[in-house]
C-alpha atoms as a PDB file:
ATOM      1  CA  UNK A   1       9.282  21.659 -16.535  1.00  0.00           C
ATOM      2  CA  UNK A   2      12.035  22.865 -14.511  1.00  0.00           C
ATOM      3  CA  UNK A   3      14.297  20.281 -12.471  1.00  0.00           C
ATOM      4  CA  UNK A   4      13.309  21.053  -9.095  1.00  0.00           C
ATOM      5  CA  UNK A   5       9.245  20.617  -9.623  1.00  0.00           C
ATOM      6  CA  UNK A   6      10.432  16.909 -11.418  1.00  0.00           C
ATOM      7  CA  UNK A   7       9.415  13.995  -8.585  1.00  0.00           C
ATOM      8  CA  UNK A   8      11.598  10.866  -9.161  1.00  0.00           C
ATOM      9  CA  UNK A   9       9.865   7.963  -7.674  1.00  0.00           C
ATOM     10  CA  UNK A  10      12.578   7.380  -5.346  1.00  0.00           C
ATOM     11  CA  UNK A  11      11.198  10.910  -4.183  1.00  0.00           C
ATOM     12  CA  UNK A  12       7.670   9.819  -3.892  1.00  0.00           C
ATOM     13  CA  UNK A  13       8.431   6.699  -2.026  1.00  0.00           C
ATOM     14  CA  UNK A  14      10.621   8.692   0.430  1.00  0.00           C
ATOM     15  CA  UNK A  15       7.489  11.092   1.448  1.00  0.00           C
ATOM     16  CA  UNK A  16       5.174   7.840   1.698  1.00  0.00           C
ATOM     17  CA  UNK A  17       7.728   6.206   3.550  1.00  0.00           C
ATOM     18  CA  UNK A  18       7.861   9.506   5.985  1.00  0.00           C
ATOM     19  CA  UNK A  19       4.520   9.454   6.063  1.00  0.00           C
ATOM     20  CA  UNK A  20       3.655   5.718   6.987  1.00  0.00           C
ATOM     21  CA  UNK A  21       6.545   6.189   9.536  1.00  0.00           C
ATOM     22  CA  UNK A  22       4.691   8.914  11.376  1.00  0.00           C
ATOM     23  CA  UNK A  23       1.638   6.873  11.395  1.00  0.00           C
ATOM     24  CA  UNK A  24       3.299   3.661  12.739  1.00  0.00           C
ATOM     25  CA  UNK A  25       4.786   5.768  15.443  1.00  0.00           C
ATOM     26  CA  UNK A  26       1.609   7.537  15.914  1.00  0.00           C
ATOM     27  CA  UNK A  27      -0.723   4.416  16.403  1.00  0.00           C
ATOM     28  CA  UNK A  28       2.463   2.925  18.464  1.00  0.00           C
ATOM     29  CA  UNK A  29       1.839   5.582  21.278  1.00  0.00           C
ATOM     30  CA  UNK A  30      -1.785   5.476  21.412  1.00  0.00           C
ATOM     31  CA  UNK A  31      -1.163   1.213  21.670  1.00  0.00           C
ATOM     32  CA  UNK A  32       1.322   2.142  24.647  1.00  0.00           C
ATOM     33  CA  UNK A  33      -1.075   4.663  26.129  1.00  0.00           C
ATOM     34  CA  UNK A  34      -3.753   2.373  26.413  1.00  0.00           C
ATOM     35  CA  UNK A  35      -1.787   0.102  28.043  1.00  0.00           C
ATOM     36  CA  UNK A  36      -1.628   2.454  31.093  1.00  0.00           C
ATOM     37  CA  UNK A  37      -4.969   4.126  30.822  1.00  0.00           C
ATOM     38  CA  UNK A  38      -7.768   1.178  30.299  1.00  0.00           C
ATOM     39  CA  UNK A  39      -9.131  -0.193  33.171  1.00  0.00           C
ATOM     40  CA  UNK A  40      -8.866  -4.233  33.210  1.00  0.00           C
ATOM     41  CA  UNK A  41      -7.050  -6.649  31.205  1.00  0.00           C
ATOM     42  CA  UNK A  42      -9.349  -7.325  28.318  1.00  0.00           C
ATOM     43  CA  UNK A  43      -9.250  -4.015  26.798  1.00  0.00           C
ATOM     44  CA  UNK A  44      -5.664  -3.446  27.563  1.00  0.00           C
ATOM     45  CA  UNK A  45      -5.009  -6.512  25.484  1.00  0.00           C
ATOM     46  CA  UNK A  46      -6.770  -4.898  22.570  1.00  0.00           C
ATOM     47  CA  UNK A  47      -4.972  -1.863  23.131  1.00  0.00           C
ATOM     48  CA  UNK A  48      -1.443  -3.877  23.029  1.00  0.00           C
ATOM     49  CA  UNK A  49      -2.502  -5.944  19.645  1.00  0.00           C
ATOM     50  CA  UNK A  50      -4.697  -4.059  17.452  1.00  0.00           C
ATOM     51  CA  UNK A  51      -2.708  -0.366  16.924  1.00  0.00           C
ATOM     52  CA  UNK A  52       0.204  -1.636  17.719  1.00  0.00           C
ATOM     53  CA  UNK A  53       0.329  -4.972  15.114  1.00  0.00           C
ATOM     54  CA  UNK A  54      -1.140  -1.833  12.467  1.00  0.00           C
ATOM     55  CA  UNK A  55       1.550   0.646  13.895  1.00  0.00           C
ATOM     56  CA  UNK A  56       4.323  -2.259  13.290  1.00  0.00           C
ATOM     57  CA  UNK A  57       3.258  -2.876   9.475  1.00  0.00           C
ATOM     58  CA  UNK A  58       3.581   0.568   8.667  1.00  0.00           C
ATOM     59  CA  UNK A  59       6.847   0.996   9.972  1.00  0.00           C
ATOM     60  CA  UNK A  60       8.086  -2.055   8.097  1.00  0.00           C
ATOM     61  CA  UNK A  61       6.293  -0.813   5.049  1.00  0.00           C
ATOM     62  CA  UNK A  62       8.271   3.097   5.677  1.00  0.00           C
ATOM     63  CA  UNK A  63      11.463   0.991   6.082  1.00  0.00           C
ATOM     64  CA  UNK A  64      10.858  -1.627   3.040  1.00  0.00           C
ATOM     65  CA  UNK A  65      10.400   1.584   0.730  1.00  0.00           C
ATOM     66  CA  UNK A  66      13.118   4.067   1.903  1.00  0.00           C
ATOM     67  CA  UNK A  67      15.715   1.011   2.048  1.00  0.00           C
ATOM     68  CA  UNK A  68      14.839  -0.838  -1.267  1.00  0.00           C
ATOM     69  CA  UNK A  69      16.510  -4.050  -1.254  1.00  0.00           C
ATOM     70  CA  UNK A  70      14.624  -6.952  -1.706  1.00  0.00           C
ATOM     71  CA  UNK A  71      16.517  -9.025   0.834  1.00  0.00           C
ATOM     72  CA  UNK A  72      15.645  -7.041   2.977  1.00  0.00           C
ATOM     73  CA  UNK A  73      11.800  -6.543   1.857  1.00  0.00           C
ATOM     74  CA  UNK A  74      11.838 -10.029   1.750  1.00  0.00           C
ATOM     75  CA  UNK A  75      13.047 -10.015   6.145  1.00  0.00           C
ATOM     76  CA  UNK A  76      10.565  -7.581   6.289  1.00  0.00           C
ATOM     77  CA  UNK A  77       8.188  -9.221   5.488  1.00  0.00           C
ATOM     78  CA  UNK A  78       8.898 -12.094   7.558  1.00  0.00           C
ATOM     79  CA  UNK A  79       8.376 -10.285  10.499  1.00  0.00           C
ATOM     80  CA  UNK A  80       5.204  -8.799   9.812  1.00  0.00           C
ATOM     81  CA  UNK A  81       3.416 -12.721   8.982  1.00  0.00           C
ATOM     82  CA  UNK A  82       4.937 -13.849  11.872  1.00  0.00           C
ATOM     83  CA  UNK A  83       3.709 -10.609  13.829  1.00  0.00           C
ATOM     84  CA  UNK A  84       0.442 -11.425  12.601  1.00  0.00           C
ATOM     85  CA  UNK A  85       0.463 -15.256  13.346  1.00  0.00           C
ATOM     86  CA  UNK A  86       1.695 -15.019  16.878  1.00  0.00           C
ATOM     87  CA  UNK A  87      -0.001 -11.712  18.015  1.00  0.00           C
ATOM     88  CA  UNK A  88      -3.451 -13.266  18.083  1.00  0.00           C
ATOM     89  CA  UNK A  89      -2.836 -16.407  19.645  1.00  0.00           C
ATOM     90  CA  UNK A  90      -0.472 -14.626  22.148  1.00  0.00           C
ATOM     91  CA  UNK A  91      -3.294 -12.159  23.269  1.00  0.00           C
ATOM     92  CA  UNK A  92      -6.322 -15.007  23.025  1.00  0.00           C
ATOM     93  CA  UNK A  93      -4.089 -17.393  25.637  1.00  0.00           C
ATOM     94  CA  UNK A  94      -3.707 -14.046  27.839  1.00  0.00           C
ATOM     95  CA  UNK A  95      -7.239 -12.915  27.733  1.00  0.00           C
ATOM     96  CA  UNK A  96      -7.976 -16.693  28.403  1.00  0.00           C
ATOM     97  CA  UNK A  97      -5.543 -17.171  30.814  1.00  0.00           C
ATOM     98  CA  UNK A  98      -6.455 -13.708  32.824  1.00  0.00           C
ATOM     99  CA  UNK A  99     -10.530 -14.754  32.164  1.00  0.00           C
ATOM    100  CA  UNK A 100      -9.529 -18.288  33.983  1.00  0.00           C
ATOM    101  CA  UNK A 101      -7.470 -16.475  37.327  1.00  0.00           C
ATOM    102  CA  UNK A 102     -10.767 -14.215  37.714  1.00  0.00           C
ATOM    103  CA  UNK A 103      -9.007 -10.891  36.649  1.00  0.00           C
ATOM    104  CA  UNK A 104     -11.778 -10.100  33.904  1.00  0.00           C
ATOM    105  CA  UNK A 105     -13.984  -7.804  35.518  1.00  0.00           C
ATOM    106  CA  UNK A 106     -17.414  -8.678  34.588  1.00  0.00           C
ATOM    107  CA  UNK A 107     -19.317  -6.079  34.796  1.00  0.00           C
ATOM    108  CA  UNK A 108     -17.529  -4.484  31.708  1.00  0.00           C
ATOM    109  CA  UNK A 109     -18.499  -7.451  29.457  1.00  0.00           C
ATOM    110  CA  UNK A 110     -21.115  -7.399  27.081  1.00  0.00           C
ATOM    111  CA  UNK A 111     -20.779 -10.732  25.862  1.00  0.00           C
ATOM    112  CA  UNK A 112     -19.333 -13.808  28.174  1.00  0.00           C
ATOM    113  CA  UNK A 113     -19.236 -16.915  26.103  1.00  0.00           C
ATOM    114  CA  UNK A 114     -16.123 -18.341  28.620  1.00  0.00           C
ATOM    115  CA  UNK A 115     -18.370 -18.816  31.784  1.00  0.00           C
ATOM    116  CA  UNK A 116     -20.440 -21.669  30.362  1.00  0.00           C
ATOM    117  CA  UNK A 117     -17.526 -23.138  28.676  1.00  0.00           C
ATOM    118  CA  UNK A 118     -14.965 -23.174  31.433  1.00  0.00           C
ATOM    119  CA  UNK A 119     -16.711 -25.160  34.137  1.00  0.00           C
ATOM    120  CA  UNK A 120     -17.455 -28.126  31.596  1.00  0.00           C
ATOM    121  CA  UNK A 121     -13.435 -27.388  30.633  1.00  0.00           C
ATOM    122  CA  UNK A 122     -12.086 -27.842  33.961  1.00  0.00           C
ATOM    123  CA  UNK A 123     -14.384 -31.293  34.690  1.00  0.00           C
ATOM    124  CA  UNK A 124     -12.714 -32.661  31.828  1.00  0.00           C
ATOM    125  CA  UNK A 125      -8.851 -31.530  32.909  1.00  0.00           C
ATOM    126  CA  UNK A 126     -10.042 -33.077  36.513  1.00  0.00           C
ATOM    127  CA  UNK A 127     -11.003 -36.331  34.877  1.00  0.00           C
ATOM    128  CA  UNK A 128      -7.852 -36.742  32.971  1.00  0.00           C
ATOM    129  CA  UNK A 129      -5.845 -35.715  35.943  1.00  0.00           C
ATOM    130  CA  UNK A 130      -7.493 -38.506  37.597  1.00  0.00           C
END
């Protein structure tokens, strides 16, 4: 074998790297393009969590195997379990939140488990207000 058709795995993690960069930055856009195109809150919530939480943990994979280090693997991976703690509760207190002010519109929903929730929900906040 000749030295330039020898892969080192430095190589090989560069090109995955490269690759799971483009991919991140990739499902990053399509996150941010929903964002503008869908049509009520709801689904622009699941355009802002679901790529974009993916698109995140590929770019922090690309950058844990082009840098190498394992402190900074380690910080790495920090961020992406405490990306993927907060971003659920984040969006379920928005979609909640947005459900409660009356900016869900309705007609898109197939399923609406909230409505017979929230009325017994706000009795109870008006008896402890009380």
């Amino acid at each position: 074998m000749s030295a330039a058709s020898t892969a080192t795995a430095a190589d090989v993690a560069d090109v995955v790297a490269a690759v799971c960069l483009v991919i991140g930055a990739l499902l990053t856009l399509i996150a941010a393009i929903g964002i503008l195109r869908f049509p009520d809150v709801l689904t622009r919530m699941h355009s802002a969590t679901k790529p974009q939480v993916l698109g995140l943990l590929l770019i922090l994979v690309a950058l844990g195997l082009r840098l190498r280090d394992p402190g900074t693997i380690g910080l790495l991976c920090l961020v992406a379990l405490f990306q993927l703690v907060t971003s659920p509760i984040a969006s379920h207190m928005v979609g909640r939140a947005s459900f409660r002010a009356g900016q869900v519109r309705r007609d898109l929903l197939v399923v609406d488990e909230l409505t017979d929730v929230l009325p017994h929900e706000q009795q109870h906040s008006t008896e402890r207000e009380n």
